[in-house]
Protein backbone atom coordinates (compact mmCIF):
# COMPACT_ATOMS: atom_id res chain seq x y z
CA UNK A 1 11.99 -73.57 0.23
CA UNK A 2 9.23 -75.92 1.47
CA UNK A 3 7.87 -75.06 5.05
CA UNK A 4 9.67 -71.72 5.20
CA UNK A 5 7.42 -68.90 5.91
CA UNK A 6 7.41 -65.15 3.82
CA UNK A 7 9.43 -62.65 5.83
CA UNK A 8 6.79 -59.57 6.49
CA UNK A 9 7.14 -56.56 4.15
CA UNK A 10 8.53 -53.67 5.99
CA UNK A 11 5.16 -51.68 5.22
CA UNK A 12 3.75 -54.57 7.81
CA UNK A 13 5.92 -54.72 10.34
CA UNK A 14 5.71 -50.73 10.82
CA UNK A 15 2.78 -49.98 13.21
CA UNK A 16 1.65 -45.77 12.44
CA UNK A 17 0.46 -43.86 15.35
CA UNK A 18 -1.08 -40.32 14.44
CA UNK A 19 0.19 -37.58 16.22
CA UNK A 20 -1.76 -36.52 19.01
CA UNK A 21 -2.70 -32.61 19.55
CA UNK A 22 -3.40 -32.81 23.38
CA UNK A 23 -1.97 -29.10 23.73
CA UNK A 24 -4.47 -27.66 20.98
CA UNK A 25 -7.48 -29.87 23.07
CA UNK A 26 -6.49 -28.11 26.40
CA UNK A 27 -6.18 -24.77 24.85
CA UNK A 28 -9.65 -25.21 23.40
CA UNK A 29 -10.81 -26.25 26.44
CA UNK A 30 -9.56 -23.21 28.08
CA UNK A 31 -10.72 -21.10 25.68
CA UNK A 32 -14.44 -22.27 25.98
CA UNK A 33 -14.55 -22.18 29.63
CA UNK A 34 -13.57 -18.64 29.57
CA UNK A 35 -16.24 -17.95 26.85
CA UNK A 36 -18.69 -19.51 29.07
CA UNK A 37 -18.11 -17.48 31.80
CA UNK A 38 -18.09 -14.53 29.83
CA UNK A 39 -21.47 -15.30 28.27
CA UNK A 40 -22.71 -15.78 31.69
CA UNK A 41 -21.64 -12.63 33.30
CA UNK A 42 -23.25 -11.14 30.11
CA UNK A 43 -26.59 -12.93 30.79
CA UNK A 44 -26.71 -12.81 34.36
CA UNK A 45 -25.16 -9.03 35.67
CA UNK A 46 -28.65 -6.96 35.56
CA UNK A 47 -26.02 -4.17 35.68
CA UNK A 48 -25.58 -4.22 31.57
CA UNK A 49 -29.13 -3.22 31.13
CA UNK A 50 -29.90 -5.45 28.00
CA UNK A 51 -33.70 -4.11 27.48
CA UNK A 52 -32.79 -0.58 27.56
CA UNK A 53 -29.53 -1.27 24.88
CA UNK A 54 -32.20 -3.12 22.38
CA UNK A 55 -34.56 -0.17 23.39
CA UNK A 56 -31.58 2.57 22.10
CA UNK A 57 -30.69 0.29 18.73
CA UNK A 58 -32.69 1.89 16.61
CA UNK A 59 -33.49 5.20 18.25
CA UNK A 60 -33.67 7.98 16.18
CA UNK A 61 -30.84 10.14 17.57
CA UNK A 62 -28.45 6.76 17.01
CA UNK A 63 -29.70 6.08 13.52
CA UNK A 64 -28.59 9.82 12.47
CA UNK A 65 -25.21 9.82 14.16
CA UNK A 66 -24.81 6.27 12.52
CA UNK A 67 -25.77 8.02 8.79
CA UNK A 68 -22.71 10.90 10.09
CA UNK A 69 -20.51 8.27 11.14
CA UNK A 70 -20.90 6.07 7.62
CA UNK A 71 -20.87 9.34 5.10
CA UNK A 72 -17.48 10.43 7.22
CA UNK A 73 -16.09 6.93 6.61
CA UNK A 74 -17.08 7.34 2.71
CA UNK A 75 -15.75 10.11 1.96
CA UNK A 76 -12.54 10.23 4.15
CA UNK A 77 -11.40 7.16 2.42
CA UNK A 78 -12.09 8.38 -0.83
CA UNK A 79 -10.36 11.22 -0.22
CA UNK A 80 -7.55 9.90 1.34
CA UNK A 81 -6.79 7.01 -1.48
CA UNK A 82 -6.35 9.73 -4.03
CA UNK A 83 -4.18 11.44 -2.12
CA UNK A 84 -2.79 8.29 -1.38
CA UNK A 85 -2.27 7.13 -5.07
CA UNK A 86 -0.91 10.50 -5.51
CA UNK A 87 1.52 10.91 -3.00
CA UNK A 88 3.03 7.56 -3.96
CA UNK A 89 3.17 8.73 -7.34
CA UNK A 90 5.20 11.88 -6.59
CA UNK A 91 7.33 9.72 -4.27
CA UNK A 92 8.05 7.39 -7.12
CA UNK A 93 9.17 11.08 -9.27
CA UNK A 94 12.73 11.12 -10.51
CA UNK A 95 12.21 14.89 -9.44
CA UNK A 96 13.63 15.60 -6.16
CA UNK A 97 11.58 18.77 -5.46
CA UNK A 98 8.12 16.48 -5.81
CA UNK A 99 9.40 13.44 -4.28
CA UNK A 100 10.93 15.51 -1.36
CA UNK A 101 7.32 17.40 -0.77
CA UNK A 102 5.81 14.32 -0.98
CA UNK A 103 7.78 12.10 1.63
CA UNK A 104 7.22 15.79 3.91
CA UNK A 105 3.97 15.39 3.83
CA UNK A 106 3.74 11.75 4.74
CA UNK A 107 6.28 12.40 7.79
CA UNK A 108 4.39 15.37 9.01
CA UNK A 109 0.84 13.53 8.96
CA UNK A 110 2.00 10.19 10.25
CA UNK A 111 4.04 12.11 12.24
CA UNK A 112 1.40 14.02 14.63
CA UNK A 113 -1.60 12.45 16.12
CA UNK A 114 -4.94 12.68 14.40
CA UNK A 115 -6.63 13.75 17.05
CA UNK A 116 -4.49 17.30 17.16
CA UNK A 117 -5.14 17.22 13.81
CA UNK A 118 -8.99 17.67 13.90
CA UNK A 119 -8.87 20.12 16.44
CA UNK A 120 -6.17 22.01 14.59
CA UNK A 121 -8.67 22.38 11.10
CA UNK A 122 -11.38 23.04 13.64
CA UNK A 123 -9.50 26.19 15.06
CA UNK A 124 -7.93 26.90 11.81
CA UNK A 125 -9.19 30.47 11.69
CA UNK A 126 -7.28 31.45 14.86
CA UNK A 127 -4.30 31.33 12.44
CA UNK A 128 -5.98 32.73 9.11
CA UNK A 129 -9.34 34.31 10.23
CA UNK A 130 -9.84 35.38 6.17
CA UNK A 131 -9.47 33.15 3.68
CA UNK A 132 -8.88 34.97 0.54
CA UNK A 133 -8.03 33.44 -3.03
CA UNK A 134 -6.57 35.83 -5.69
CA UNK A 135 -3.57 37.03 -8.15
CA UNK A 136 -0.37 37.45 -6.58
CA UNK A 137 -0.19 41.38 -5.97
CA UNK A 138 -3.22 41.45 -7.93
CA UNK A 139 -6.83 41.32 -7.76
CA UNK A 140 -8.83 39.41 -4.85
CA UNK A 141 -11.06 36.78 -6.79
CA UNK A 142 -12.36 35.28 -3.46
CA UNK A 143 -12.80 36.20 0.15
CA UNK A 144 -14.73 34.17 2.98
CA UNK A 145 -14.65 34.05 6.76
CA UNK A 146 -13.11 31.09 7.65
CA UNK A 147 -15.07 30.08 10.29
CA UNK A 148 -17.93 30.25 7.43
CA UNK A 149 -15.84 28.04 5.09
CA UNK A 150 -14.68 25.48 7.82
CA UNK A 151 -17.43 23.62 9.38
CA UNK A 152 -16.76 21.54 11.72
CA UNK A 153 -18.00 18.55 9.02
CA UNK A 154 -15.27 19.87 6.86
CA UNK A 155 -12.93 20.34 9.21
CA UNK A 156 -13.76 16.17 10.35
CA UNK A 157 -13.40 15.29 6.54
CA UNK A 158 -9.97 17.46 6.15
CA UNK A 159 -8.86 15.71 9.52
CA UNK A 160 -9.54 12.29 8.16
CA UNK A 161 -8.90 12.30 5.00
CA UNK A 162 -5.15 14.11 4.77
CA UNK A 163 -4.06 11.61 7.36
CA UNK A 164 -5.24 8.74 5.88
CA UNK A 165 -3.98 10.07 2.44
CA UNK A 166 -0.66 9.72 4.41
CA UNK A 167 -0.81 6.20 4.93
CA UNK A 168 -2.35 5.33 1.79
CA UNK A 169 0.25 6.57 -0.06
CA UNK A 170 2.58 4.24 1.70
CA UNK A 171 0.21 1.61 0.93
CA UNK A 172 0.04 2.09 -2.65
CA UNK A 173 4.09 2.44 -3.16
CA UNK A 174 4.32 -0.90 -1.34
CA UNK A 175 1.73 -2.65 -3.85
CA UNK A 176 3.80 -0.67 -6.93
CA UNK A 177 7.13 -1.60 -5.83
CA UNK A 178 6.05 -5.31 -5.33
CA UNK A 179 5.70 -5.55 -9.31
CA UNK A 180 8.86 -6.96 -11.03
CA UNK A 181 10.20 -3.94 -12.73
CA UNK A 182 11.18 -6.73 -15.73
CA UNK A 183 7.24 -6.44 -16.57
CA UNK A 184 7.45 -2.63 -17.20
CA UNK A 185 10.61 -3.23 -18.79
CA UNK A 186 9.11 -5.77 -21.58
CA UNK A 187 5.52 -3.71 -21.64
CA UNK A 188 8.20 -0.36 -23.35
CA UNK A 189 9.80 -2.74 -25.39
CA UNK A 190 6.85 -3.40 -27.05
CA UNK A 191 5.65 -0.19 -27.50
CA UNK A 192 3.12 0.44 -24.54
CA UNK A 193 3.07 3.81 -23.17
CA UNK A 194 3.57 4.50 -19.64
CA UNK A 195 0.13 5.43 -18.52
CA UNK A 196 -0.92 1.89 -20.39
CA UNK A 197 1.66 0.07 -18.96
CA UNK A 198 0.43 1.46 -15.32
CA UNK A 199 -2.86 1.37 -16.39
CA UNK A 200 -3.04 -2.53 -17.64
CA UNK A 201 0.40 -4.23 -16.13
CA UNK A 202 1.13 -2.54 -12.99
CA UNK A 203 -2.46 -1.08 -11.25
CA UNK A 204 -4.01 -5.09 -11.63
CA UNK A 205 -0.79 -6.78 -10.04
CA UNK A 206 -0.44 -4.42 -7.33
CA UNK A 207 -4.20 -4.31 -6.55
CA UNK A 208 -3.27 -7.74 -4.76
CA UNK A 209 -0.88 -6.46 -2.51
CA UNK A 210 -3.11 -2.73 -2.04
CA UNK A 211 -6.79 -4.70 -1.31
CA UNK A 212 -5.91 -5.97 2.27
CA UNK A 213 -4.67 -3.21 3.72
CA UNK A 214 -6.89 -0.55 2.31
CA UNK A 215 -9.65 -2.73 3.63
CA UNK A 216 -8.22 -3.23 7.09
CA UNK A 217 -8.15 1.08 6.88
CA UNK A 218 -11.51 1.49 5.76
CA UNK A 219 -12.56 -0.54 8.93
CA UNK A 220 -10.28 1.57 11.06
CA UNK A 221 -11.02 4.62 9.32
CA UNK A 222 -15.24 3.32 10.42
CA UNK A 223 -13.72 3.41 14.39
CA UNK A 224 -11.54 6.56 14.09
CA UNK A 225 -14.39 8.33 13.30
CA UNK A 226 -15.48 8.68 16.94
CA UNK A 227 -12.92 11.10 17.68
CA UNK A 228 -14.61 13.57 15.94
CA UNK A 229 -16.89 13.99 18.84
CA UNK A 230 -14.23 15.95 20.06
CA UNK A 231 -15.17 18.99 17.48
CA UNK A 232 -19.25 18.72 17.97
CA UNK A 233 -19.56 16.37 14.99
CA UNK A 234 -22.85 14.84 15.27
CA UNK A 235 -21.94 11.10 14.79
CA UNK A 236 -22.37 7.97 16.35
CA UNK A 237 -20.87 8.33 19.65
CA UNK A 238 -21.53 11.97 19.97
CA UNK A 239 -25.50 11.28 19.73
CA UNK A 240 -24.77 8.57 22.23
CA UNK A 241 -23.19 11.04 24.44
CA UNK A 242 -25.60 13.81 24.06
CA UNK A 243 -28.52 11.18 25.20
CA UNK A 244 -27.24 9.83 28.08
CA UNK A 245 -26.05 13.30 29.35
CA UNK A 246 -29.40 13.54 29.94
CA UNK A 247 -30.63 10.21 30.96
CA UNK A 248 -27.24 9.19 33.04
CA UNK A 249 -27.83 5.72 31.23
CA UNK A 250 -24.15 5.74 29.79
CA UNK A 251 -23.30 1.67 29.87
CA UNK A 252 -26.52 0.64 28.23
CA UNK A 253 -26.07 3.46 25.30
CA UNK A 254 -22.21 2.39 25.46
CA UNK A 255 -23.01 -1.12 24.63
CA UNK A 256 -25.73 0.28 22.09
CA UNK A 257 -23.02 2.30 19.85
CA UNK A 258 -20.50 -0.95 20.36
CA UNK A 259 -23.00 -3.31 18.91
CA UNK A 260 -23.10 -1.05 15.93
CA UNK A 261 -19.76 -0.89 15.19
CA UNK A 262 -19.46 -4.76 15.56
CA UNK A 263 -21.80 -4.47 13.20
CA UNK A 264 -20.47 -2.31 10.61
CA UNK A 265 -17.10 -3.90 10.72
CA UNK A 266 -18.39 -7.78 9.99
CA UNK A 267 -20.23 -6.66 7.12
CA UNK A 268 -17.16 -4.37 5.93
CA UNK A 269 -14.82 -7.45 6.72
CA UNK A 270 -16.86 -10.08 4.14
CA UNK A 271 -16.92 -6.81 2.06
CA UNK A 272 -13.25 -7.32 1.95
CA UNK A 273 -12.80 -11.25 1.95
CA UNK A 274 -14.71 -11.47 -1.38
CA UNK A 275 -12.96 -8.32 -2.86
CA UNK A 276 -9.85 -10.30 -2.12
CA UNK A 277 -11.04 -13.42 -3.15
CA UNK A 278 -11.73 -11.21 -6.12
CA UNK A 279 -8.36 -9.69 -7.48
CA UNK A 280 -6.78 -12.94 -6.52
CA UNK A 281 -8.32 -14.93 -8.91
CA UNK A 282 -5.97 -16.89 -11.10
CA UNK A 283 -3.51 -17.24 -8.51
CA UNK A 284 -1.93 -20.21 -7.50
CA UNK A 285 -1.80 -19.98 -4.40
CA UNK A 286 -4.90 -19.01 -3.23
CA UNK A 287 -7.42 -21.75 -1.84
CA UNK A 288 -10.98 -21.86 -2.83
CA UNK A 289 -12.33 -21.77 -0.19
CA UNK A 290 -16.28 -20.40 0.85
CA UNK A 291 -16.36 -17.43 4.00
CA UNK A 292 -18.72 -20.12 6.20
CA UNK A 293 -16.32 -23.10 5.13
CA UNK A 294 -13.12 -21.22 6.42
CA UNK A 295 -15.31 -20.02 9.76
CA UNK A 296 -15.70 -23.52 10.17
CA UNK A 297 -12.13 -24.88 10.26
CA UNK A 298 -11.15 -22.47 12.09
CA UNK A 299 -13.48 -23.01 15.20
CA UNK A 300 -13.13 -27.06 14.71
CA UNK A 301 -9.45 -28.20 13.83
CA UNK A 302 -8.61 -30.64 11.43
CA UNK A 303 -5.30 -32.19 10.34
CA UNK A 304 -4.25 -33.84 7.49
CA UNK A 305 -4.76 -37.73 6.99
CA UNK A 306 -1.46 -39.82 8.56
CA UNK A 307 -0.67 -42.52 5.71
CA UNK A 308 0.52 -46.04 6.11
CA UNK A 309 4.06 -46.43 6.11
CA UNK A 310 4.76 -47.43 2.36
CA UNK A 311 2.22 -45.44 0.84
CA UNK A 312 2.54 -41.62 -0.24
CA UNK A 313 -0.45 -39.03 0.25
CA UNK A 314 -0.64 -38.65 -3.49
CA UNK A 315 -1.51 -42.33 -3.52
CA UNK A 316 -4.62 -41.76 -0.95
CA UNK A 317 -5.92 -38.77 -2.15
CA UNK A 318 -6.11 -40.09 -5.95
CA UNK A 319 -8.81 -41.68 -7.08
């Protein structure tokens, strides 16, 4: 009618307040104070000795027990992933006698601590002094002193690597069960062998599932390492040790051999971001996302646009 006025849409007459985070602003408030501190205790305390830990970096006794300390992680982890891949394998067997030796050997190596372990191998010839390979009640093809055999390297690699074959194997069986068996199923029906099927089907789905956690062992396998100082295995902290013996300069070369392992395990940890980013390829789910942009949003938060009332997110965000 003439003179009447429009009644407001009900898009208008709502009035949309964004949520406010003030719980997430006092925790990162918090947080930075405390890093502040930190930083200046770090800067300040003459106690931490910062010229003598830049002055041990790339000494020559550290730089050797760093080359022990990386060769150790190398070849434990090789080691123990084909054990691992093995042992999950024969746990997989529709034969009890292998799947039952195989779940005993995971129990018994998860099942002791590593560190009795390594001295264990070290002191192996206390048990079997000879170690002698040959014919049952026949011929002696091989005989060797075991303390000749066993060095205290091999005894560190033995250590390392049959424990971490332990939980490798469990590793593995997680990333092959989490395959649809329906998959395997339709690869038979159309004529695929099983080592294709395993070898084409299986292996490249489960590698998504087996990739994070073998990386997150391969960085604790880099720190577990250390303990082998315990058998006279010239690594990292060992040459650490054997310097300051002498020099009584223990934080400094303390923070020295810490600084290295930071070290290591960044670069290890992109190592395994873009191998992940890698085998995941393809999948839905994952976001495309760069290393620096997802440092980024997690040090400055961000949340999602609030629409107007009346309009959908789909409706902003297209162009």
């Amino acid at each position: 009618m003439p003179g009447s006025e429009a009644a407001p849409s009900p898009a208008a007459a709502i009035r949309v307040v964004p949520v406010r985070h003030y719980g997430q602003w006092v925790a990162t408030a918090l947080v930075l104070l405390v890093a502040g501190l930190i930083a200046v205790s770090l800067l300040t305390n003459p106690r931490y000795q910062w010229d003598l830990v830049f002055s041990y970096v790339f000494n020559a006794q550290i730089l050797a027990g760093l080359a022990t300390t990386m060769w150790l992680t190398v070849i434990a982890m090789v080691l123990g992933v084909v054990i691992g891949v093995v042992m999950a394998l024969a746990r997989e067997s529709s034969n009890v006698v292998v799947s039952t030796a195989a779940s005993a050997y995971v129990a018994f190596f998860r099942g002791t601590p590593l560190l009795v372990q390594l001295i264990f191998w070290f002191n192996l010839a206390a048990l079997y002094p000879v170690v002698s390979i040959g014919i049952p009640f026949g011929p002696t093809l091989f005989t060797e002193s075991t303390n000749v055999l066993i060095t205290p390297f091999l005894a560190a690699v033995l250590g390392l690597g049959l424990n971490e074959g332990a939980y490798m194997s469990e590793i593995v069986r997680a990333g092959l069960q989490s395959v649809d068996s329906g998959q395997t199923d339709a690869a038979h029906a159309l004529g695929m062998k099983k080592s294709q099927t395993f070898r084409r089907i299986v292996l490249p789905q489960a590698m998504r599932v087996i990739i994070p956690p073998t990386g997150n062992e391969t960085i604790s396998m880099l720190k577990t390492t250390s303990l082998v100082s315990v058998i006279a295995i010239p690594e990292l902290l060992w040459q650490a040790q054997a310097i300051y013996s002498r020099t009584y300069q223990v934080v400094p070369l303390l923070i020295t051999v810490s600084l290295w392992y930071l070290l290591l395990t960044t670069v290890l940890s992109i190592g395994q971001y873009y191998l992940e980013r890698h085998v995941t390829r393809g999948d839905s789910r994952r976001t495309d996302r760069t290393l620096l942009g997802m440092i980024a949003r997690g040090i400055v938060p961000r949340h999602a646009p609030v629409a107007p009332a009346g309009e959908t997110s789909t409706e902003r965000t297209s162009p």
